[in-house]
Every structure is written in structure tokens, then in C-alpha cells.
PDB file of N, CA and C in Angstrom:
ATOM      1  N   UNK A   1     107.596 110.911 126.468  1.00  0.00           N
ATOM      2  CA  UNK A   1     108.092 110.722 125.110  1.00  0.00           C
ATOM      3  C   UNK A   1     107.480 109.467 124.497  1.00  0.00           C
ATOM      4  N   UNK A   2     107.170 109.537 122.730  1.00  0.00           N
ATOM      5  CA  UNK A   2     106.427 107.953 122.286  1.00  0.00           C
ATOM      6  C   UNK A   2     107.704 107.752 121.329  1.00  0.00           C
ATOM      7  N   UNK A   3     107.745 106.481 121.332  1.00  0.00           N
ATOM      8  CA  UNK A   3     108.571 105.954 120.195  1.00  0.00           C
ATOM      9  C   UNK A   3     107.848 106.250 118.500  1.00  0.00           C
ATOM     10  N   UNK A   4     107.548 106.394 117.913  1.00  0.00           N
ATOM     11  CA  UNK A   4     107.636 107.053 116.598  1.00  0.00           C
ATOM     12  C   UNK A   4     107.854 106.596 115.418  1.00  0.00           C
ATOM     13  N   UNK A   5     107.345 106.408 114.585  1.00  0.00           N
ATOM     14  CA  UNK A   5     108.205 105.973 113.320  1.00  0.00           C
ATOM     15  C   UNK A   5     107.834 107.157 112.236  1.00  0.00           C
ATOM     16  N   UNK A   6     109.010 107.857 111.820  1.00  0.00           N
ATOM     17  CA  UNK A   6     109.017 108.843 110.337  1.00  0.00           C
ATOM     18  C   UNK A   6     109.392 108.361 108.838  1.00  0.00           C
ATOM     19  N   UNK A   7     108.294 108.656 108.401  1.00  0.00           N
ATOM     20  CA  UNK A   7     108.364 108.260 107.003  1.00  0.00           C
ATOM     21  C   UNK A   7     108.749 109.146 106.098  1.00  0.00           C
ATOM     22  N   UNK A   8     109.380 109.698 105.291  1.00  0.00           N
ATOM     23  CA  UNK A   8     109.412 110.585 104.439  1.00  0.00           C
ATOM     24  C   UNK A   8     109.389 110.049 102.679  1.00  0.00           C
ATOM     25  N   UNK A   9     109.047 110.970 102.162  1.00  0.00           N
ATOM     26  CA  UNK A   9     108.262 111.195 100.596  1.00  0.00           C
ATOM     27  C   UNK A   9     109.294 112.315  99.748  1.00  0.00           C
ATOM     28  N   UNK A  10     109.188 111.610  98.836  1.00  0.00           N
ATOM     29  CA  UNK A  10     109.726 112.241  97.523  1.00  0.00           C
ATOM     30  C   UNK A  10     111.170 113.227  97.909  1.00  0.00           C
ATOM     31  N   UNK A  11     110.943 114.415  97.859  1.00  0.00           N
ATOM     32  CA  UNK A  11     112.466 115.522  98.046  1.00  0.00           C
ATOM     33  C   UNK A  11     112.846 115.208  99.878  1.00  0.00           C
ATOM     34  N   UNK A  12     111.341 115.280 100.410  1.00  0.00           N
ATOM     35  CA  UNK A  12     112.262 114.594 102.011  1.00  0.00           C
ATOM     36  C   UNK A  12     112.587 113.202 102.197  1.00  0.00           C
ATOM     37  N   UNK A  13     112.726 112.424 101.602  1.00  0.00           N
ATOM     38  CA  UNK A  13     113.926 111.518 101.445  1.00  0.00           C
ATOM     39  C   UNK A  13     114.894 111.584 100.917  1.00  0.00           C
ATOM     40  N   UNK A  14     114.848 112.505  99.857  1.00  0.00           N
ATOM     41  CA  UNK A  14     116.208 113.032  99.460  1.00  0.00           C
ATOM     42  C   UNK A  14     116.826 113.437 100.303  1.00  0.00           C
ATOM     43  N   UNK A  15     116.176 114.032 101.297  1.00  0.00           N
ATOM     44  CA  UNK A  15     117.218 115.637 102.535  1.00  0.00           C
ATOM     45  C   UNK A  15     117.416 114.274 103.334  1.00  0.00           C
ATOM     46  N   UNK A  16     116.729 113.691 104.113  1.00  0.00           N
ATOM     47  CA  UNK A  16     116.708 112.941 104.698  1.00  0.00           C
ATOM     48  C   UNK A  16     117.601 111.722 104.155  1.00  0.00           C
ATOM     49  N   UNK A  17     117.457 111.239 103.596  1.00  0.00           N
ATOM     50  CA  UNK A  17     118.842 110.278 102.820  1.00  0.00           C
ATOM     51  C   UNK A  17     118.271 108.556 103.526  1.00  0.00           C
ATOM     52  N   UNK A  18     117.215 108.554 103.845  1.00  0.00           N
ATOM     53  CA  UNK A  18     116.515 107.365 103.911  1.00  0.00           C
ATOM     54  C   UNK A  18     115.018 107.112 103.775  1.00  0.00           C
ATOM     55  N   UNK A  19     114.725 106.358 103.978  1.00  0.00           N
ATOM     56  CA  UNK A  19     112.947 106.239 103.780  1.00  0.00           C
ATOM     57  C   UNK A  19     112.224 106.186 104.984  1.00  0.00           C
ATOM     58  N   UNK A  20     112.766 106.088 106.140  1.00  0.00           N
ATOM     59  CA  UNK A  20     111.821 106.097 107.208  1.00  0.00           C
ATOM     60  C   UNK A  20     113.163 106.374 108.617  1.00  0.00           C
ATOM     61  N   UNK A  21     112.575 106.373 109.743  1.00  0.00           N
ATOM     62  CA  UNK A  21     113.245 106.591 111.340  1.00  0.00           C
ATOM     63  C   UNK A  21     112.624 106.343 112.184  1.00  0.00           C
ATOM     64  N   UNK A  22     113.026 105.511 113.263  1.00  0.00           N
ATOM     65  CA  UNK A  22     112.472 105.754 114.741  1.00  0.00           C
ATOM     66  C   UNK A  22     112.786 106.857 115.169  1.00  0.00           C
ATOM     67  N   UNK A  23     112.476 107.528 116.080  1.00  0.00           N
ATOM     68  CA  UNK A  23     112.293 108.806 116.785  1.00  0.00           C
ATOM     69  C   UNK A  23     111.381 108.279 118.222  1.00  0.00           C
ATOM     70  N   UNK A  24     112.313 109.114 119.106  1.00  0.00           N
ATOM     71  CA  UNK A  24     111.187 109.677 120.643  1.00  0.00           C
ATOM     72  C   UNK A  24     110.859 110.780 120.278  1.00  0.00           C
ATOM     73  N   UNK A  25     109.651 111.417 120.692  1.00  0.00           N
ATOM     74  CA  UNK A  25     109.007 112.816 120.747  1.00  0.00           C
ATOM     75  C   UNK A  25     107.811 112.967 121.313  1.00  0.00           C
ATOM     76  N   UNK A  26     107.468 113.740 122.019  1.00  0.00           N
ATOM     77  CA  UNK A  26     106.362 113.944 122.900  1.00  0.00           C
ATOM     78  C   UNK A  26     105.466 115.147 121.571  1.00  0.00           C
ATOM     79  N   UNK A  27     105.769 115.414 120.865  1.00  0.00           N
ATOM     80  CA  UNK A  27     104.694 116.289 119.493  1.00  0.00           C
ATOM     81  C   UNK A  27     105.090 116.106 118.362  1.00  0.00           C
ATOM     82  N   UNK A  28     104.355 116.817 117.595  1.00  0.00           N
ATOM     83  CA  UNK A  28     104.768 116.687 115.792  1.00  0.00           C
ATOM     84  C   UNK A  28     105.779 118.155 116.234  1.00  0.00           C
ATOM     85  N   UNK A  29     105.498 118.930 116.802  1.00  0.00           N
ATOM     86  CA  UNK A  29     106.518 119.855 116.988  1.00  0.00           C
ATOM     87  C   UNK A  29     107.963 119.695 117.406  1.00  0.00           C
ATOM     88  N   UNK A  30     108.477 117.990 118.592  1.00  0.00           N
ATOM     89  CA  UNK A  30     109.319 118.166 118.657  1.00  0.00           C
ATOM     90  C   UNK A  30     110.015 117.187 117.592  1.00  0.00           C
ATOM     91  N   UNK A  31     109.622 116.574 117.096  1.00  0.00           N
ATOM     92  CA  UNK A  31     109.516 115.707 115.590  1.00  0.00           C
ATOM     93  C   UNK A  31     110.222 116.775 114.785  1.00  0.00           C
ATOM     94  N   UNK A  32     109.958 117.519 114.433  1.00  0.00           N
ATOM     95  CA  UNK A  32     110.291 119.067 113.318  1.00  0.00           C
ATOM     96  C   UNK A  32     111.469 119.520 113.748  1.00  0.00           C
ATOM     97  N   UNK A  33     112.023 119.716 115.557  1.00  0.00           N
ATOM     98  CA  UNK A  33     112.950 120.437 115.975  1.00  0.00           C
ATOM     99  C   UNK A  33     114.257 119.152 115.908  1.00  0.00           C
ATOM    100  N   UNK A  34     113.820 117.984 116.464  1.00  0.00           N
ATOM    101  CA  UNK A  34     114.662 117.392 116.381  1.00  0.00           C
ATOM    102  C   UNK A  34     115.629 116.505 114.919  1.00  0.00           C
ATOM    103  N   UNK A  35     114.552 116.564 114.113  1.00  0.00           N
ATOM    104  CA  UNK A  35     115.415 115.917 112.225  1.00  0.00           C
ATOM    105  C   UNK A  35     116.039 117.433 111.842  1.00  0.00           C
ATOM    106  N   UNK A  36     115.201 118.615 111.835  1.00  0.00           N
ATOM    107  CA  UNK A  36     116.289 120.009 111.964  1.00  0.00           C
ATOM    108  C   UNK A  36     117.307 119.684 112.412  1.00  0.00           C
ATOM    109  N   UNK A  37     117.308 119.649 113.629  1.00  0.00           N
ATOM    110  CA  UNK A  37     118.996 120.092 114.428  1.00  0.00           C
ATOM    111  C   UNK A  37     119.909 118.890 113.504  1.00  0.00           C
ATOM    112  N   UNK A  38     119.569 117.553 113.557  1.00  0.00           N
ATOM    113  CA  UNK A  38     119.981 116.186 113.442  1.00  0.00           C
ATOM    114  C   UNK A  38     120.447 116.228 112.069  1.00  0.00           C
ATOM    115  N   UNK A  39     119.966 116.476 110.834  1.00  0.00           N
ATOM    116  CA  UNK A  39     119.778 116.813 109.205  1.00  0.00           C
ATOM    117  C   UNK A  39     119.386 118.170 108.987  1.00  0.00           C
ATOM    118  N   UNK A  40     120.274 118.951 109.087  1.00  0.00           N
ATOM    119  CA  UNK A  40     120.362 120.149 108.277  1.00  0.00           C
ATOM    120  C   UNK A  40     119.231 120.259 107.120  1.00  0.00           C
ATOM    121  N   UNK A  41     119.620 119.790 106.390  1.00  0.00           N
ATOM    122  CA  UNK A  41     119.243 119.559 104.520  1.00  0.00           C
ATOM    123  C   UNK A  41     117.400 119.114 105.038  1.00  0.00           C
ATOM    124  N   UNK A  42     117.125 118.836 106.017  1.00  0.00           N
ATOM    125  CA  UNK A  42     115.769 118.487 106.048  1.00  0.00           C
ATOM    126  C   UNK A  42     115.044 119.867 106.770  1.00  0.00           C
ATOM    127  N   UNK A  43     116.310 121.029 107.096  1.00  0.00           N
ATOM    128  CA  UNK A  43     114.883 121.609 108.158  1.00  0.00           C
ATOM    129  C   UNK A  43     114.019 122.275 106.675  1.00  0.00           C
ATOM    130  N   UNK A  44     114.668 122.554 105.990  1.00  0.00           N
ATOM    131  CA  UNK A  44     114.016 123.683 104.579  1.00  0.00           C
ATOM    132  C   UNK A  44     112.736 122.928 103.995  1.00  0.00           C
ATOM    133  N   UNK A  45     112.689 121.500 104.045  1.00  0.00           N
ATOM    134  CA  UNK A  45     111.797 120.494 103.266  1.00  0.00           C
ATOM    135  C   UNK A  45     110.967 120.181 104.288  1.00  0.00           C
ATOM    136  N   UNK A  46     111.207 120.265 105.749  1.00  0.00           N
ATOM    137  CA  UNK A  46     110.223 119.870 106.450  1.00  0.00           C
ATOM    138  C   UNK A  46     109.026 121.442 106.740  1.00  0.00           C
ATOM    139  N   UNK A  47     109.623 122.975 106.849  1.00  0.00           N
ATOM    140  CA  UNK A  47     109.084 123.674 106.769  1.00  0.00           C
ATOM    141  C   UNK A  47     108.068 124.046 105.877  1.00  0.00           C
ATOM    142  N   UNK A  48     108.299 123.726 104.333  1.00  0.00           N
ATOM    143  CA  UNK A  48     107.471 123.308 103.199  1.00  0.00           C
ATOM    144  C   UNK A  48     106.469 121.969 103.398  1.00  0.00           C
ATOM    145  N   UNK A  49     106.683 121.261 104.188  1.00  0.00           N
ATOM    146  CA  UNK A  49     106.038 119.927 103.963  1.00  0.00           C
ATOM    147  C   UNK A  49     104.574 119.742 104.974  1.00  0.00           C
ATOM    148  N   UNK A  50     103.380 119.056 104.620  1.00  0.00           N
ATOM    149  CA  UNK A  50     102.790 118.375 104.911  1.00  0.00           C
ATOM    150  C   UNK A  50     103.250 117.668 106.201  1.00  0.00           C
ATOM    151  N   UNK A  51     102.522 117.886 107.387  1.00  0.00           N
ATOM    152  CA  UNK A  51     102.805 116.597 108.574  1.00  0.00           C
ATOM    153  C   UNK A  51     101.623 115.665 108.372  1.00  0.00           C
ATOM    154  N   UNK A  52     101.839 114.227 108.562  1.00  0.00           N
ATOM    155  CA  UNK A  52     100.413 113.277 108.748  1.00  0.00           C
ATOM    156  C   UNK A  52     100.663 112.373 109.652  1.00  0.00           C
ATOM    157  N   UNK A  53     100.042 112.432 110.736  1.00  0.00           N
ATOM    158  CA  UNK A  53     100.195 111.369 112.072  1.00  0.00           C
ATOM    159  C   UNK A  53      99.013 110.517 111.744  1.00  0.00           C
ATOM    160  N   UNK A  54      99.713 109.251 111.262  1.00  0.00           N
ATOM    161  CA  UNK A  54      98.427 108.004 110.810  1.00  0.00           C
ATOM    162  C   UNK A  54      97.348 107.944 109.751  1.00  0.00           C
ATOM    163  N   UNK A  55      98.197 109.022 108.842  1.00  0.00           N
ATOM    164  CA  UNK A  55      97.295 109.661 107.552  1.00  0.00           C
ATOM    165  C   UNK A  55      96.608 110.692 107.928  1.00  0.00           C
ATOM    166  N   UNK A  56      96.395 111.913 108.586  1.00  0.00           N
ATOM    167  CA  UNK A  56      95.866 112.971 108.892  1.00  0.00           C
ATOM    168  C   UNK A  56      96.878 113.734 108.652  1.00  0.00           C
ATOM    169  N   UNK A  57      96.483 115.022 108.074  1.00  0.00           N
ATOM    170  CA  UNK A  57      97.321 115.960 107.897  1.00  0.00           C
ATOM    171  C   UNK A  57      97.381 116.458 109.742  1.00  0.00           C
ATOM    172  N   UNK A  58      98.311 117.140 110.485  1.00  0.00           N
ATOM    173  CA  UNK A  58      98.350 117.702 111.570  1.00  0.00           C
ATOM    174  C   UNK A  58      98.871 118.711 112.055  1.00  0.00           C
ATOM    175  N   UNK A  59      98.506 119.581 112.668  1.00  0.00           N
ATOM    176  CA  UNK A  59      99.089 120.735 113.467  1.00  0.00           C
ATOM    177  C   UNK A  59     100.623 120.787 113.816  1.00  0.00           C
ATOM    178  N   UNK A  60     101.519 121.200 114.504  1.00  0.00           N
ATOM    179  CA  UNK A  60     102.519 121.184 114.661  1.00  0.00           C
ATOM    180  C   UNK A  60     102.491 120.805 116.348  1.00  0.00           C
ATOM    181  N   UNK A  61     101.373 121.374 116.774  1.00  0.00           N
ATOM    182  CA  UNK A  61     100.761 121.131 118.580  1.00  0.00           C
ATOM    183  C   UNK A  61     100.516 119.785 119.050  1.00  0.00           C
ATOM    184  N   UNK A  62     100.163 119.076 117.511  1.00  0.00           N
ATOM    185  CA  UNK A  62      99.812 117.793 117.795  1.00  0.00           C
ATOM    186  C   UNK A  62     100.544 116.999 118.804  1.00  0.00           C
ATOM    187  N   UNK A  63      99.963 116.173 120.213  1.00  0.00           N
ATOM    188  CA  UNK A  63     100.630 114.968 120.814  1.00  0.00           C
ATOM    189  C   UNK A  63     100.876 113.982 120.425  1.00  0.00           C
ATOM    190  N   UNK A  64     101.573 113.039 120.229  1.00  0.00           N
ATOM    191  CA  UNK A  64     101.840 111.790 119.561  1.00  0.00           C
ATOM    192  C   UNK A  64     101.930 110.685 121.096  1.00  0.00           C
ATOM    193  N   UNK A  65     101.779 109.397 120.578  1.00  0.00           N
ATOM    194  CA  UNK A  65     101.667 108.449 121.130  1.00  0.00           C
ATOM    195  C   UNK A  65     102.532 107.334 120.819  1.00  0.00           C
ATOM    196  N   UNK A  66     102.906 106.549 121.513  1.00  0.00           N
ATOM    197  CA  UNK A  66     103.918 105.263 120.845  1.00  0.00           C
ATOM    198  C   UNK A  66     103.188 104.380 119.931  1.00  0.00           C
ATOM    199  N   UNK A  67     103.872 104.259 119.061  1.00  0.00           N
ATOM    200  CA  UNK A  67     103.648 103.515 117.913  1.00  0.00           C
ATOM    201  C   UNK A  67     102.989 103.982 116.513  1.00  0.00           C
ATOM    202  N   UNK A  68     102.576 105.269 116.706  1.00  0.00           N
ATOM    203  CA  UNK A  68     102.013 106.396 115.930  1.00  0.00           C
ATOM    204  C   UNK A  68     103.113 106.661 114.856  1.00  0.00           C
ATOM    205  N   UNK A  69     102.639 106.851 113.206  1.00  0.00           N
ATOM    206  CA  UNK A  69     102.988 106.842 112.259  1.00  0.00           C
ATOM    207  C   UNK A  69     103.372 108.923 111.945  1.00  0.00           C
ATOM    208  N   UNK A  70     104.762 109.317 111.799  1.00  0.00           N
ATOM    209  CA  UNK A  70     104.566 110.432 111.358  1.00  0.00           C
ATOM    210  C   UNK A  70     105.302 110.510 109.697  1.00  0.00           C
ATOM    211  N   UNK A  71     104.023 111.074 108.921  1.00  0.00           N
ATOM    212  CA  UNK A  71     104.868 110.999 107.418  1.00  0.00           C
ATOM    213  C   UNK A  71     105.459 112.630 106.947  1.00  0.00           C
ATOM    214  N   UNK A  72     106.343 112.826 106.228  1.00  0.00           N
ATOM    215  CA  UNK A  72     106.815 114.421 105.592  1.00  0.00           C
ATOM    216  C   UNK A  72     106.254 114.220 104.667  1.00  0.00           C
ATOM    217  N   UNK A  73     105.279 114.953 103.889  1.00  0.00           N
ATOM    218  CA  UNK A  73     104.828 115.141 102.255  1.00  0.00           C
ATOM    219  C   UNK A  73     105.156 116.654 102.430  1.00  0.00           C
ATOM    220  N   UNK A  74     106.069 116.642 101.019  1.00  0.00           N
ATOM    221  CA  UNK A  74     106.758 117.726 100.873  1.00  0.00           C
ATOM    222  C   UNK A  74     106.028 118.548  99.390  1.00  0.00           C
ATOM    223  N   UNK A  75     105.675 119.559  99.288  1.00  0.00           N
ATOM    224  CA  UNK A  75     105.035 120.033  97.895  1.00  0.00           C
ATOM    225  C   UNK A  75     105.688 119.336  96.761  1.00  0.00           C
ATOM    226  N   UNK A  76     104.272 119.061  95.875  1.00  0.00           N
ATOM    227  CA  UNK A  76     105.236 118.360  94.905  1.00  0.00           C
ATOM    228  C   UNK A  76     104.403 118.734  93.475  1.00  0.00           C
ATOM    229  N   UNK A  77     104.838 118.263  92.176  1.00  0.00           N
ATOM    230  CA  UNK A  77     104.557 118.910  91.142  1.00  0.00           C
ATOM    231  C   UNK A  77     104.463 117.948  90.559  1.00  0.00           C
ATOM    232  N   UNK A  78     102.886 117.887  89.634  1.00  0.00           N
ATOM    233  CA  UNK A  78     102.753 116.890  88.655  1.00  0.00           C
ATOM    234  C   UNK A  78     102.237 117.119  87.228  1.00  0.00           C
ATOM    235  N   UNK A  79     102.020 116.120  86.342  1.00  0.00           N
ATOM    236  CA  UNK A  79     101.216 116.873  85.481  1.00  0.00           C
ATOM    237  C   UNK A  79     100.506 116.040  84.802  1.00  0.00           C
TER     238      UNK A  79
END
């Protein structure tokens, strides 16, 4: 497992109800399963959303490492 830090953006801080989290997780996959179970209101925004481990968009397979940055960018609308 790496220690973690989650950032979230725009409507997933809304679901989420803060601006960032520590987290353990051994993937961006268990990252996804675990703010689901934990925040309801986030699994719908994280399924829609962008993953970026250290500014890369990423897979869901992805491994993570301690101290590794994971952000939610959630679709968003501009004009």
C-alpha cells in the first residue's frame, strides 16, 4: 500500500466535501473503490471523471507509489 494524496476539482469537491485526502492504496483502481464505498455522492463523479497521478491522465490499472499525487477532474463546461 502507498500513502497518497487526492485532490479533487470542481463538482468532485462538491461530492467529496473537501479539497484534498490522504489515502493508502496499492492502484488508481483501489483509489476509485475505496472514496465509493467511503462517499457515496463521489462514486457517480468519480466514474465521469478524469484520473491524473502527478499530472498524467491514467488507467484505472495504474500502480501508485508513496507520495504520488492522485487528482479527480470531473467533465466540465465552459464557454
Amino acid at each position: 500500500m502507498a500513502d497518497v494524496t487526492v485532490r479533487y476539482w470542481a463538482g468532485a469537491r462538491a461530492a467529496a466535501g473537501r479539497d484534498d485526502e490522504r489515502l493508502q492504496a496499492s492502484s488508481v483502481a483501489d483509489v476509485v473503490l475505496s472514496l465509493s464505498a467511503r462517499t457515496p455522492a463521489l462514486g457517480p463523479v468519480l466514474a465521469l471523471s478524469s484520473l491524473l497521478v502527478d499530472g498524467r491522465v491514467v488507467r484505472a490499472d495504474v500502480s501508485l507509489a508513496d507520495g504520488q499525487v492522485v487528482e479527480v477532474l470531473p467533465p466540465f463546461a465552459g464557454g
